[in-house]
Structures are given as C-alpha cells and as structure tokens.
PDB file of N, CA and C in Angstrom:
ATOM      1  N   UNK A   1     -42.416  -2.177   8.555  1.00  0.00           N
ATOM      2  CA  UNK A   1     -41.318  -3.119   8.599  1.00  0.00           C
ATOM      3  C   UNK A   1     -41.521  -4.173   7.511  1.00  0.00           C
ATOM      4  N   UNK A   2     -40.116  -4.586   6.594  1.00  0.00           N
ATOM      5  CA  UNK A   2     -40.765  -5.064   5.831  1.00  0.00           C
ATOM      6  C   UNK A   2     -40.551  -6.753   6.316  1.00  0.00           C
ATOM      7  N   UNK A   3     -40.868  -7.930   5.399  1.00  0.00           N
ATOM      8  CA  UNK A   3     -40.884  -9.229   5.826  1.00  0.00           C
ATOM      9  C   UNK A   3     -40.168 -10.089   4.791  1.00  0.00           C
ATOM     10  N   UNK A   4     -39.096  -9.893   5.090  1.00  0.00           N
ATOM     11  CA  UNK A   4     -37.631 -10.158   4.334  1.00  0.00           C
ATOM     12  C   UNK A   4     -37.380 -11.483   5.130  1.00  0.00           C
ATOM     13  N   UNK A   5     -36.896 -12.274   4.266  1.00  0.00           N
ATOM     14  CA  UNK A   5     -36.664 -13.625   5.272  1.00  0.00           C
ATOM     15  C   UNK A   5     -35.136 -13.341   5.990  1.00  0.00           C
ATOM     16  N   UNK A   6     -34.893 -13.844   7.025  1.00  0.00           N
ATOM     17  CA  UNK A   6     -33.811 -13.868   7.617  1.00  0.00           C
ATOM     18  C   UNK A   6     -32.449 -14.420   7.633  1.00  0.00           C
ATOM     19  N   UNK A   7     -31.547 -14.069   7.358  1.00  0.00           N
ATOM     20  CA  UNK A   7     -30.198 -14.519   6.848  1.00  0.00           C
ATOM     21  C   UNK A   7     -29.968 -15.295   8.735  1.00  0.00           C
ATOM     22  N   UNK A   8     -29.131 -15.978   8.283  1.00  0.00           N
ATOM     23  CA  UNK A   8     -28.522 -17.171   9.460  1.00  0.00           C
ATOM     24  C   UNK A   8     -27.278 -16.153   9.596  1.00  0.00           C
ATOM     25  N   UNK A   9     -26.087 -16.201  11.397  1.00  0.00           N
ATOM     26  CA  UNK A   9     -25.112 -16.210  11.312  1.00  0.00           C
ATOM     27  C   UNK A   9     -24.190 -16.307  10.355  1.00  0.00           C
ATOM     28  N   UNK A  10     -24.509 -17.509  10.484  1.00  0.00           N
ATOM     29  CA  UNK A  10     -23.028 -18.208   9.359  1.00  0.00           C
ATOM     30  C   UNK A  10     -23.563 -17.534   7.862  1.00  0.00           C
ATOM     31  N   UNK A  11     -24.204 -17.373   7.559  1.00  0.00           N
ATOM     32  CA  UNK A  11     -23.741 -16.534   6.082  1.00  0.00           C
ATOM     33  C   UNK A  11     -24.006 -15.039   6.136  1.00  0.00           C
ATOM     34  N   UNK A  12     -24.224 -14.148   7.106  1.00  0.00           N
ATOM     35  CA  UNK A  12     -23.666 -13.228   7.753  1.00  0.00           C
ATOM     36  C   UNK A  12     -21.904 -13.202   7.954  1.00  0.00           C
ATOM     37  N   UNK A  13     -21.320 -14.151   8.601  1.00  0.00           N
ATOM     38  CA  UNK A  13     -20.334 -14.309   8.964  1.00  0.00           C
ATOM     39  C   UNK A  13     -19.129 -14.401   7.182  1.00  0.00           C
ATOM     40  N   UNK A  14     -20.129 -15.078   6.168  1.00  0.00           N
ATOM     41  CA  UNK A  14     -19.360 -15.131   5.088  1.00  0.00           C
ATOM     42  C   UNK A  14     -19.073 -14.701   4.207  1.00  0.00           C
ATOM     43  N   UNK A  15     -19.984 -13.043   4.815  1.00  0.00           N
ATOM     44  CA  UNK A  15     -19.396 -11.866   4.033  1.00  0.00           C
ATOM     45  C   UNK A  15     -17.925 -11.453   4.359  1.00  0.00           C
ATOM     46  N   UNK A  16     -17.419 -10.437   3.801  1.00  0.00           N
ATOM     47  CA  UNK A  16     -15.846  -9.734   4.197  1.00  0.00           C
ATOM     48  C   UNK A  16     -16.330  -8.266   3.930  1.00  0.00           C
ATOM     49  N   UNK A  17     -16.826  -7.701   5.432  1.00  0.00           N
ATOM     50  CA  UNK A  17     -16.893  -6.010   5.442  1.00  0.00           C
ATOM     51  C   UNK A  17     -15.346  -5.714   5.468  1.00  0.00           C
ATOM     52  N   UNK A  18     -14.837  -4.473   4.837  1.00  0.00           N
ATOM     53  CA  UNK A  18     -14.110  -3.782   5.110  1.00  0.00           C
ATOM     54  C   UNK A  18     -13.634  -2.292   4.657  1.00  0.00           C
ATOM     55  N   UNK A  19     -13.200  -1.255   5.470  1.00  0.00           N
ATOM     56  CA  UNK A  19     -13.048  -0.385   5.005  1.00  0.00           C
ATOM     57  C   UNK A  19     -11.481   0.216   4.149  1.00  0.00           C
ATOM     58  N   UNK A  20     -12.252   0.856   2.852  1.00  0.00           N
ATOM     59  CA  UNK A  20     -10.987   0.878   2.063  1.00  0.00           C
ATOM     60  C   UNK A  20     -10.769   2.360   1.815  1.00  0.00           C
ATOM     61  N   UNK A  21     -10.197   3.001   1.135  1.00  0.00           N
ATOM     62  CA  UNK A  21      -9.676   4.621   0.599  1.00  0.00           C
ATOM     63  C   UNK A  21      -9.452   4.811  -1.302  1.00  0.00           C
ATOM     64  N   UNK A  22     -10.705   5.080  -1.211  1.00  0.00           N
ATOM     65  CA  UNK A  22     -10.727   5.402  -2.882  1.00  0.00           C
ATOM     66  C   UNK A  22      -9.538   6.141  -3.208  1.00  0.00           C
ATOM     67  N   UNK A  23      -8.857   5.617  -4.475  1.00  0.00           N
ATOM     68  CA  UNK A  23      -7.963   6.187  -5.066  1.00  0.00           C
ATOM     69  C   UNK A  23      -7.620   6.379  -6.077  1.00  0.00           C
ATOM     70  N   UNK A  24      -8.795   6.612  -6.812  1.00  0.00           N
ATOM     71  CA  UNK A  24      -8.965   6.485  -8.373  1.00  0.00           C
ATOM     72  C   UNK A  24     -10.080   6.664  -8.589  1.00  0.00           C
ATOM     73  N   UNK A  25     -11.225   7.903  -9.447  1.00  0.00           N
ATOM     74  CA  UNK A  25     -12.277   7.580 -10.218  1.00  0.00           C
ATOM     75  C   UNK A  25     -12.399   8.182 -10.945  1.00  0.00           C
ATOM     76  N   UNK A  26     -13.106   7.308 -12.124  1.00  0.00           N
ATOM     77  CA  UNK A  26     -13.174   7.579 -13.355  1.00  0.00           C
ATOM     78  C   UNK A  26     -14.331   7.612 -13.547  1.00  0.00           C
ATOM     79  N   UNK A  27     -15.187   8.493 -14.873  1.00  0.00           N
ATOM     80  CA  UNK A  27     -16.089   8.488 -15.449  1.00  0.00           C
ATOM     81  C   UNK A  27     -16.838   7.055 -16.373  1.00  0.00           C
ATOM     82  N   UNK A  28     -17.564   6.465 -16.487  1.00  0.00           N
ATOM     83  CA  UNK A  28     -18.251   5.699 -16.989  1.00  0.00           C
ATOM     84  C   UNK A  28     -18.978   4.991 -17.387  1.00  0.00           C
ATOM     85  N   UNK A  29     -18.818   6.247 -18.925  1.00  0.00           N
ATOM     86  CA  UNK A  29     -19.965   6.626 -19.807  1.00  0.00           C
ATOM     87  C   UNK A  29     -20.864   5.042 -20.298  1.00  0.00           C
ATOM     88  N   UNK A  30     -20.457   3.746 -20.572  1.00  0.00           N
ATOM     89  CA  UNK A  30     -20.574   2.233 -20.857  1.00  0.00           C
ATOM     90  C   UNK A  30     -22.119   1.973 -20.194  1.00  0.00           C
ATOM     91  N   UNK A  31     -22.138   2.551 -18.516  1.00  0.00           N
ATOM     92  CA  UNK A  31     -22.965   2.497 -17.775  1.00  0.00           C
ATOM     93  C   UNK A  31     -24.554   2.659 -17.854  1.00  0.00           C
ATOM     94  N   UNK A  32     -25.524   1.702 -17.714  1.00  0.00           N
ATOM     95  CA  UNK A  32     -27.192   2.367 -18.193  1.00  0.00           C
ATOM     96  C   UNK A  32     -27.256   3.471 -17.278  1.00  0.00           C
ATOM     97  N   UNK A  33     -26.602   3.243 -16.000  1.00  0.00           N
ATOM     98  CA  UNK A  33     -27.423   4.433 -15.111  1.00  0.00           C
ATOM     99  C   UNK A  33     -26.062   4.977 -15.000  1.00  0.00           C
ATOM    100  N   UNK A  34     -26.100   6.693 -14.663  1.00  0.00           N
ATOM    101  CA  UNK A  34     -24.687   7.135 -14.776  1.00  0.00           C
ATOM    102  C   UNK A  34     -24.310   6.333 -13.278  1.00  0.00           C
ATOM    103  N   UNK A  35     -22.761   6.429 -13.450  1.00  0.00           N
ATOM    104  CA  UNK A  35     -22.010   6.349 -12.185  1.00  0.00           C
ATOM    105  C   UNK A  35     -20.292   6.051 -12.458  1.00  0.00           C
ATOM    106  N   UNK A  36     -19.688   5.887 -11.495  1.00  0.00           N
ATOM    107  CA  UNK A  36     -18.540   5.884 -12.157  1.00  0.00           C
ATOM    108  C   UNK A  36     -17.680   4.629 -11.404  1.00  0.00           C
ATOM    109  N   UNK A  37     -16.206   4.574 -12.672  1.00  0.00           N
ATOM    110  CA  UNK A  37     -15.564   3.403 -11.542  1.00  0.00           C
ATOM    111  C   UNK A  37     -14.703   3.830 -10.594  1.00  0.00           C
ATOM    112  N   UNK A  38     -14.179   2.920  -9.440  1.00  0.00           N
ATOM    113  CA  UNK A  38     -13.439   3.775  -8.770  1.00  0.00           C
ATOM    114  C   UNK A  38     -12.619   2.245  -8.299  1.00  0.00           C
ATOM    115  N   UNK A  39     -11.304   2.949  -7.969  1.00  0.00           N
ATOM    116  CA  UNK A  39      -9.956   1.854  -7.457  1.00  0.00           C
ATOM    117  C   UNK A  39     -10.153   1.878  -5.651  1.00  0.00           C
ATOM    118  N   UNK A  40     -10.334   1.195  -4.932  1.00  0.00           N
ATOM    119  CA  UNK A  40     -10.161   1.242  -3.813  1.00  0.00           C
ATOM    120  C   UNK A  40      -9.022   0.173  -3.267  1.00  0.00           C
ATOM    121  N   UNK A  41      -8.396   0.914  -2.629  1.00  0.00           N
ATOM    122  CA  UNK A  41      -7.081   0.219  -1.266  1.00  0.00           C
ATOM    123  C   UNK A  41      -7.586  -0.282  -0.279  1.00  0.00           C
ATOM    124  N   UNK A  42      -7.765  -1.742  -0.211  1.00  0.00           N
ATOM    125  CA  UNK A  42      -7.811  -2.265   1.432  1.00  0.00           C
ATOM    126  C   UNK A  42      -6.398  -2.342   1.816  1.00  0.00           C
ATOM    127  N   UNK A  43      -5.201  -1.487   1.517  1.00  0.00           N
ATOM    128  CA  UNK A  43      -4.357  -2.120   2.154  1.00  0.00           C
ATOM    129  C   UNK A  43      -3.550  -3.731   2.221  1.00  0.00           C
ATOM    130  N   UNK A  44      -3.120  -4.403   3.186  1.00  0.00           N
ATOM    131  CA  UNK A  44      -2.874  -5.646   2.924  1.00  0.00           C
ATOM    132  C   UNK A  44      -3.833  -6.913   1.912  1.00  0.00           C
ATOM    133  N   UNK A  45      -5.328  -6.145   1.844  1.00  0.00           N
ATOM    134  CA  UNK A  45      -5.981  -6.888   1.251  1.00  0.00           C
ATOM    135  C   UNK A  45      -6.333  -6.787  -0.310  1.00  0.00           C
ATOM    136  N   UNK A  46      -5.212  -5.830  -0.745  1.00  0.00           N
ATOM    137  CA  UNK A  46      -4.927  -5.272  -2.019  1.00  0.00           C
ATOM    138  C   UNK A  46      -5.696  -4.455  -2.615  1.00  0.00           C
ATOM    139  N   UNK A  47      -5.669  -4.470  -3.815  1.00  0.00           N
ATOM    140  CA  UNK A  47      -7.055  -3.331  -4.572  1.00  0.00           C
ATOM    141  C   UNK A  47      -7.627  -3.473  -5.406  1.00  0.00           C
ATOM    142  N   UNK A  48      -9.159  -2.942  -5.172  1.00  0.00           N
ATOM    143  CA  UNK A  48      -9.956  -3.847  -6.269  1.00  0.00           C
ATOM    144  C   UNK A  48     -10.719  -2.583  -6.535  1.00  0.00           C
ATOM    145  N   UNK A  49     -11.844  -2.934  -7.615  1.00  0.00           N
ATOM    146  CA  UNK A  49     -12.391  -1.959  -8.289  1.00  0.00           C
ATOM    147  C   UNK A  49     -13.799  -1.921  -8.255  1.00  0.00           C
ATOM    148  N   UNK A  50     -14.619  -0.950  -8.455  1.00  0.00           N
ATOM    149  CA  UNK A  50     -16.279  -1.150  -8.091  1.00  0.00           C
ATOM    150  C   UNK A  50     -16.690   0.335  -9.158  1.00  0.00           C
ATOM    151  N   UNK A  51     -17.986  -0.321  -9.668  1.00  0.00           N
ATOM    152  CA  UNK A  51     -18.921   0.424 -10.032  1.00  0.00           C
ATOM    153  C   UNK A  51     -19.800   0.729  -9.395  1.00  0.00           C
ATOM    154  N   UNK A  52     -19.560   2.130  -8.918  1.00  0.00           N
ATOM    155  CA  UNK A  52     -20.891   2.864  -7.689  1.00  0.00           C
ATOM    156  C   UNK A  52     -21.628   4.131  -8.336  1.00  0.00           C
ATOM    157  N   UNK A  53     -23.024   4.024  -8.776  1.00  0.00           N
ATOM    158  CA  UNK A  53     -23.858   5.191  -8.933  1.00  0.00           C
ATOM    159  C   UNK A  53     -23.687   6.300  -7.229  1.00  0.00           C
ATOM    160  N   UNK A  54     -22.752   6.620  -8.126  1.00  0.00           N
ATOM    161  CA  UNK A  54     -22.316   8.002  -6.915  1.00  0.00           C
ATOM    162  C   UNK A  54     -22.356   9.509  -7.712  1.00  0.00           C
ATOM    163  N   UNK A  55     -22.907   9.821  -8.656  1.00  0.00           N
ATOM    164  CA  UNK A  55     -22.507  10.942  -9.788  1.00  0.00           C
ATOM    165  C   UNK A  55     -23.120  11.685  -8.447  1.00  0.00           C
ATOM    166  N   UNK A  56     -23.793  12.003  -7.817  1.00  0.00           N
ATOM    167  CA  UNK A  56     -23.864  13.234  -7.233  1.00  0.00           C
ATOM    168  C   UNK A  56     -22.743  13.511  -5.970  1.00  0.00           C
ATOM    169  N   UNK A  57     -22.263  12.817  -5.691  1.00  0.00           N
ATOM    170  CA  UNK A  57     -20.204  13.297  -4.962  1.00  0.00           C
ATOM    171  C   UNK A  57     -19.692  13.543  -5.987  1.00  0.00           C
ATOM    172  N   UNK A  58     -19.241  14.910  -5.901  1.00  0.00           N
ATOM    173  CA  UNK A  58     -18.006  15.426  -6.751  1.00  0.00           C
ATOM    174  C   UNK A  58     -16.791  14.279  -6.843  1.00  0.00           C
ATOM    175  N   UNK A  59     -16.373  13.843  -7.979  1.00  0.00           N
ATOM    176  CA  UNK A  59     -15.333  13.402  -8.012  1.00  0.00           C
ATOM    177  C   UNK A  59     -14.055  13.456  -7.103  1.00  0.00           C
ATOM    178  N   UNK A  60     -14.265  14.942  -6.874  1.00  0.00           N
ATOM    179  CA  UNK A  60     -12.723  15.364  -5.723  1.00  0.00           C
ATOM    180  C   UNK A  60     -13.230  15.373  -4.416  1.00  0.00           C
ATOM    181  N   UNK A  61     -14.622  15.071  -4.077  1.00  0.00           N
ATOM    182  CA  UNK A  61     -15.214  14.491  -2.485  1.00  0.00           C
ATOM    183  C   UNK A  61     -15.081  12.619  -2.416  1.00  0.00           C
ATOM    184  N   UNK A  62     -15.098  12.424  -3.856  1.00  0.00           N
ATOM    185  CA  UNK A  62     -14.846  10.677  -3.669  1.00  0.00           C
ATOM    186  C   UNK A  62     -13.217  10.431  -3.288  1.00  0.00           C
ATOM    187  N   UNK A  63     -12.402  10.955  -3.546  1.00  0.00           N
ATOM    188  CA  UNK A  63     -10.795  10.350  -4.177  1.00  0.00           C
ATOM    189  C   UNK A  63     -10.646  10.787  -2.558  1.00  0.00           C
ATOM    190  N   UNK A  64      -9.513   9.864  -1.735  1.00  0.00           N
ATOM    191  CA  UNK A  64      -9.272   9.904  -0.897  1.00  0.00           C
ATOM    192  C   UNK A  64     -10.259   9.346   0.173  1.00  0.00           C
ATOM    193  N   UNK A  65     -11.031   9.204  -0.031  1.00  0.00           N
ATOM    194  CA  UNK A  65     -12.307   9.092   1.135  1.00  0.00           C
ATOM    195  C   UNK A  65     -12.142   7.501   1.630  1.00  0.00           C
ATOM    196  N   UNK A  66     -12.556   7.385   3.241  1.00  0.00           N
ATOM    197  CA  UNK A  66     -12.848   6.055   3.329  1.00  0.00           C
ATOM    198  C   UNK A  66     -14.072   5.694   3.437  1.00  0.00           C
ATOM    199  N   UNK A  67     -14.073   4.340   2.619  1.00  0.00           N
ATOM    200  CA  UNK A  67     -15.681   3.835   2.361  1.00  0.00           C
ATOM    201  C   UNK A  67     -15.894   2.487   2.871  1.00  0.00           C
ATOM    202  N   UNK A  68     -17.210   1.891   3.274  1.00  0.00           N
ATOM    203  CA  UNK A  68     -17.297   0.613   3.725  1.00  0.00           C
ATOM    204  C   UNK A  68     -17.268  -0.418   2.692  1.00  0.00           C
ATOM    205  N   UNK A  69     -17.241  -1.262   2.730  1.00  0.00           N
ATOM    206  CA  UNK A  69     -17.623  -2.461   1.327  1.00  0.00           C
ATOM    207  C   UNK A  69     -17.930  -4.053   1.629  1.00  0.00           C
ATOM    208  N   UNK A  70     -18.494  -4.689   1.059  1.00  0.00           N
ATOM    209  CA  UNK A  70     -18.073  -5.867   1.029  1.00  0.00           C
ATOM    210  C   UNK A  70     -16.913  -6.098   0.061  1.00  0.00           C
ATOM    211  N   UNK A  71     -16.441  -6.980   0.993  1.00  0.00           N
ATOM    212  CA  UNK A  71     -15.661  -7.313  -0.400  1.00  0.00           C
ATOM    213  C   UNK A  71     -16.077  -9.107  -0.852  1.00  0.00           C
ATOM    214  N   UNK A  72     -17.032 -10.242   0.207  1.00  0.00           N
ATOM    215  CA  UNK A  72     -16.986 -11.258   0.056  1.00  0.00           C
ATOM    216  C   UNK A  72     -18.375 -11.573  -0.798  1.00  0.00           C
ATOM    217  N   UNK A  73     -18.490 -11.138  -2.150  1.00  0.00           N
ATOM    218  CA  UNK A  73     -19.719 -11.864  -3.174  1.00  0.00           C
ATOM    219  C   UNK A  73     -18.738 -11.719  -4.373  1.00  0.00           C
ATOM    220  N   UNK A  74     -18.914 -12.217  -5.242  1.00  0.00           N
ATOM    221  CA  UNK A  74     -18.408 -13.268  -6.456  1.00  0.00           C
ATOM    222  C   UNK A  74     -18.385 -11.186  -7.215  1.00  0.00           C
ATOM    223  N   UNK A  75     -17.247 -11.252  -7.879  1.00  0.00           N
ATOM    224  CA  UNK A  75     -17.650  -9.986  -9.082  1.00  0.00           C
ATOM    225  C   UNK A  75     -18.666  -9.846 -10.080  1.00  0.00           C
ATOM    226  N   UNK A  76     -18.796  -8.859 -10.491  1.00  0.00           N
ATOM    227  CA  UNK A  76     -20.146  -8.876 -11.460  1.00  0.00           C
ATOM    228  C   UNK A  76     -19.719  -7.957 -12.190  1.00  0.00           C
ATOM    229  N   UNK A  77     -19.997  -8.360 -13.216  1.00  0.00           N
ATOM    230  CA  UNK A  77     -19.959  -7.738 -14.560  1.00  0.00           C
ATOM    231  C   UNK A  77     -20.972  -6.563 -15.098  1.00  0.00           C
ATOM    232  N   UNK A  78     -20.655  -5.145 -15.093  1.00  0.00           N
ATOM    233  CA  UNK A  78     -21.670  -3.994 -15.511  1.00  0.00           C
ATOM    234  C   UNK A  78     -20.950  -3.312 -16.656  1.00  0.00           C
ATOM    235  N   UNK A  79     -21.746  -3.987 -17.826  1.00  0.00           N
ATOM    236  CA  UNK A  79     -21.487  -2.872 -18.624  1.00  0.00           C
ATOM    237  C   UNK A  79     -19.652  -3.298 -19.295  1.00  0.00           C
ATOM    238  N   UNK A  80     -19.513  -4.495 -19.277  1.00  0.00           N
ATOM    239  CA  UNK A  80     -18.169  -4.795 -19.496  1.00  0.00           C
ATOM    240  C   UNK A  80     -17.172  -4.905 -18.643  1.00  0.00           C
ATOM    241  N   UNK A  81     -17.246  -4.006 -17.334  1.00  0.00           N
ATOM    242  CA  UNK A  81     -16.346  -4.037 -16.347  1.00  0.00           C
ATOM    243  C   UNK A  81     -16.696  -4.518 -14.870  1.00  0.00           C
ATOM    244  N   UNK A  82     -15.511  -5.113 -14.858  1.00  0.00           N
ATOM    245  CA  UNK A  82     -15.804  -6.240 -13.745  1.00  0.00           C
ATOM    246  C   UNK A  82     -15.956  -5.549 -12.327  1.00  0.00           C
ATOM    247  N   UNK A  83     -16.964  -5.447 -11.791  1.00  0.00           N
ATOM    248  CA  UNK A  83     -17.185  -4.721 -10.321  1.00  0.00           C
ATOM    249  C   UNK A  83     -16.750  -6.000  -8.708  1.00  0.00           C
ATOM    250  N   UNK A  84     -15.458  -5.237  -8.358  1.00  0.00           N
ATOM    251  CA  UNK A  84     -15.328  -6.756  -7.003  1.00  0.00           C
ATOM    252  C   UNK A  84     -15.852  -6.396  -6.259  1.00  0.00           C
ATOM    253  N   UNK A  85     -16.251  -5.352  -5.690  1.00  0.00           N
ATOM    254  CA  UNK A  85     -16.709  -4.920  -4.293  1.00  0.00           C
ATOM    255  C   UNK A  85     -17.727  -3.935  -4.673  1.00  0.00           C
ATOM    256  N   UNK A  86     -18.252  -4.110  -3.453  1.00  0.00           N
ATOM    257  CA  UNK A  86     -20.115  -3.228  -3.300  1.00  0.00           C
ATOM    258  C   UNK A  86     -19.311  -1.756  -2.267  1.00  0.00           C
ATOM    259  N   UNK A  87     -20.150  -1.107  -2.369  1.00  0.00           N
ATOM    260  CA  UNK A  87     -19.504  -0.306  -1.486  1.00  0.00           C
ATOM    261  C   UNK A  87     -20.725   0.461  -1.484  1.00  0.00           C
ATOM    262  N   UNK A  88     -20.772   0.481   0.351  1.00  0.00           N
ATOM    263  CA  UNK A  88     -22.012   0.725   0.778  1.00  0.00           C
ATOM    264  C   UNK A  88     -22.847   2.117   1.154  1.00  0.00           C
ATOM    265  N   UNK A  89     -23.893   2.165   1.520  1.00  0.00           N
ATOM    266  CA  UNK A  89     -24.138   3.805   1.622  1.00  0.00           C
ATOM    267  C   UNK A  89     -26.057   3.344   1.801  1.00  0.00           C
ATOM    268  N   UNK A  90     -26.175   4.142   2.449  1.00  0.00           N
ATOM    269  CA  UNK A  90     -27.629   4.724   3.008  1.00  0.00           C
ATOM    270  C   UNK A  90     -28.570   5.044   2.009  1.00  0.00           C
ATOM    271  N   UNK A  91     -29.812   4.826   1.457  1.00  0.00           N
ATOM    272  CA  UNK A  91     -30.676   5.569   0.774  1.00  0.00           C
ATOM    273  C   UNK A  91     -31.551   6.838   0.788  1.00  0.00           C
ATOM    274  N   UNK A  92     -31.210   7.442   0.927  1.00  0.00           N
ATOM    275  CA  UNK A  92     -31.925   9.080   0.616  1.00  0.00           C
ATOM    276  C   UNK A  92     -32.977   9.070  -0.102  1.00  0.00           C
ATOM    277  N   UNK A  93     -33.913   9.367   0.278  1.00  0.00           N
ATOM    278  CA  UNK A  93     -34.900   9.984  -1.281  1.00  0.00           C
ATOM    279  C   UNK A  93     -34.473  11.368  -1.722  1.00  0.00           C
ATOM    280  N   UNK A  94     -33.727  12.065  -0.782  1.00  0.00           N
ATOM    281  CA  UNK A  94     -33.617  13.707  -0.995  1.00  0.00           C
ATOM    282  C   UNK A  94     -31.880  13.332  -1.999  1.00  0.00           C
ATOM    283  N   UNK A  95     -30.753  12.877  -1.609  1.00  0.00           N
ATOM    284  CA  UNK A  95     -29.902  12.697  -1.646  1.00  0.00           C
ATOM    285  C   UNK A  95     -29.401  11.604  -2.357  1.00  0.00           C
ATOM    286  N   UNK A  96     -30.270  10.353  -2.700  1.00  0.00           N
ATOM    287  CA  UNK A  96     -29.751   9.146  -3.282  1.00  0.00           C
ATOM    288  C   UNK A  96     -28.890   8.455  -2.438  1.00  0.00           C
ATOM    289  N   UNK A  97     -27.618   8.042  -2.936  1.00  0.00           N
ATOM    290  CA  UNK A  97     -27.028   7.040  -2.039  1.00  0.00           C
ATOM    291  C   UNK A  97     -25.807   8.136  -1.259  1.00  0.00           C
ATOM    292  N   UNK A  98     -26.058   7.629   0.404  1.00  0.00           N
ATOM    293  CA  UNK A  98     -25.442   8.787   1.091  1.00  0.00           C
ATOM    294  C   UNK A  98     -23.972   7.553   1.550  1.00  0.00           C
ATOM    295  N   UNK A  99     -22.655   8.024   1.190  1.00  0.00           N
ATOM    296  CA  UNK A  99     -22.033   6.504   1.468  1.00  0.00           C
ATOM    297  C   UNK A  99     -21.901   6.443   2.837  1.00  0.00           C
ATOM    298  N   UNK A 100     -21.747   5.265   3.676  1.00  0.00           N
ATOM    299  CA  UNK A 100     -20.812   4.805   4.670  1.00  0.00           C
ATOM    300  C   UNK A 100     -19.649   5.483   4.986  1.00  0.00           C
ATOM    301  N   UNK A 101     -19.070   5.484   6.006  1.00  0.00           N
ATOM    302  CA  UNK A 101     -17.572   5.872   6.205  1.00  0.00           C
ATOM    303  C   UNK A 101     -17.190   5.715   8.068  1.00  0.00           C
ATOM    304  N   UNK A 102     -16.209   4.833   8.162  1.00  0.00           N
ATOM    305  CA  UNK A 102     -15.787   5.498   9.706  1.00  0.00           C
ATOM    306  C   UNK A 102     -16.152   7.167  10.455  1.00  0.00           C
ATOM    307  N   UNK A 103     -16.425   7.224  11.546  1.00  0.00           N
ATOM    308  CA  UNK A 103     -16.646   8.442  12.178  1.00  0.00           C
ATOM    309  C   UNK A 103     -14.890   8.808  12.171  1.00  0.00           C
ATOM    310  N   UNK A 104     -13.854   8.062  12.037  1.00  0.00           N
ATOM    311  CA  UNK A 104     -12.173   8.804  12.372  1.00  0.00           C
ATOM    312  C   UNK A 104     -11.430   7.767  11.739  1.00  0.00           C
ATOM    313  N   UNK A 105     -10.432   8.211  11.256  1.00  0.00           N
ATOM    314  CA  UNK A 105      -9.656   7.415  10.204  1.00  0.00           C
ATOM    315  C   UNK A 105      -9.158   6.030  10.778  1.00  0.00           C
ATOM    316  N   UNK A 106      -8.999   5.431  10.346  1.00  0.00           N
ATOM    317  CA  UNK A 106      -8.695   3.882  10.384  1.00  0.00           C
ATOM    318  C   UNK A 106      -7.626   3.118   9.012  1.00  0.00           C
ATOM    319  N   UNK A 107      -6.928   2.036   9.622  1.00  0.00           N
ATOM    320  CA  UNK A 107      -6.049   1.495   8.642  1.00  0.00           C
ATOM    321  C   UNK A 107      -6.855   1.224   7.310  1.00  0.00           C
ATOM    322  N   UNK A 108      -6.101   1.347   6.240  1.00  0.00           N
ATOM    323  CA  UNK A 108      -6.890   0.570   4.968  1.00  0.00           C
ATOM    324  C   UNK A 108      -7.137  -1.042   5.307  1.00  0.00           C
ATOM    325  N   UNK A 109      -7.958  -1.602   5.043  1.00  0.00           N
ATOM    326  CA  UNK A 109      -8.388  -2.929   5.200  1.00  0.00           C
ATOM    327  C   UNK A 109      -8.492  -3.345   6.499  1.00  0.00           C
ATOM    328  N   UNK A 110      -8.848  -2.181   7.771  1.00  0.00           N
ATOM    329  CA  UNK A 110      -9.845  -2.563   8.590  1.00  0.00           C
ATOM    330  C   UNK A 110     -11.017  -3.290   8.755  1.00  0.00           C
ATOM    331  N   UNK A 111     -11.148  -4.264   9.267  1.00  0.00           N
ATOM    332  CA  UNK A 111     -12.511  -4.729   9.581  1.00  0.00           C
ATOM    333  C   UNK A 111     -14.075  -4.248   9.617  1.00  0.00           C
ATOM    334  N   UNK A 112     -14.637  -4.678   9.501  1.00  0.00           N
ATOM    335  CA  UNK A 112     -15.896  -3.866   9.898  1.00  0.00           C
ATOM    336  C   UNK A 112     -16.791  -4.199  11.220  1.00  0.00           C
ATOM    337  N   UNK A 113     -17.054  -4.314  12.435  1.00  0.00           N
ATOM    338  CA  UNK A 113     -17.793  -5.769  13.030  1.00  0.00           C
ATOM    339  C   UNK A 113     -18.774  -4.788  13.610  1.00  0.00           C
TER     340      UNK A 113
END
C-alpha cells in the first residue's frame, strides 16, 4: 500500500466526474508518446477534447464508446493541443490503460458518484 497523502472531501468534491461518448478520433502524430485525440459529448455539458495514450483500442472500438472523465482540472497543453478532460482507465501491465465505462448505457453527461 502505498503512502500517498490524503485528499480532503471538499477537493474530492471539486472535481466534475462524468460520463461522455467519444465521437471523434484522430491520429496524433505531434505526440512524444503515441496516442490520439478524441472529441467527447457530455451532452448538456457540451464537448470537449482529450489526449489519451489509447493506441492499443482500435480506433473503431474507441468511436462511440462511453468513457469516464474528469472534466474539473484546468486544460493542458500536449504537444500544441489543448487537452480539457482526463479520461480515465485502469493500469494493466499486460494491457496498458484498460478504460472506464458504465456496466449499461447512460445519458451523455451523467454523473459519476
């Protein structure tokens, strides 16, 4: 176990989980480590864009899919393009990053709790 200091409620609370539906990804090559960009729909909470080292999902297993994210930390800049949202997923050593997703479909810009 490791000995990570402990986040409080309240900035727990001042993230924004939510789940969105990729609808767009592109290749990009700009990137040190491969991965690509992708458009995601929260729905009422509009659409924003993220750089995710995902090259091992086929492109046509990403598009459509729902994924978890934050969406509440400041954007960051990779490689020229502005990343708004993290979008989350499990670590593999066999597999790399295995993503998140609802067990059954849900609205775009569902909650996460």
């Amino acid at each position: 176990m490791s000995e990570r200091p402990q986040a409080t409620w309240d900035e727990f609370e001042r993230l924004e989980l939510a789940v969105g539906v990729v609808t767009e990804v592109q290749d990009f090559p700009e990137a040190r480590d491969p991965a690509f960009k992708l458009t995601i729909d929260f729905g009422s909470r509009g659409v924003r864009r993220s750089s995710a080292k995902l090259t091992h999902y086929p492109r046509e297993d990403l598009l459509g899919r729902q994924v978890v994210c934050v969406l509440g930390f400041e954007p960051k800049r990779v490689a020229g393009f502005k990343s708004e949202v993290l979008v989350l997923g499990a670590l593999s050593e066999e597999q790399g990053v295995v993503l998140l997703r609802p067990d059954r479909p849900v609205k775009p810009g569902s909650d996460v709790a």
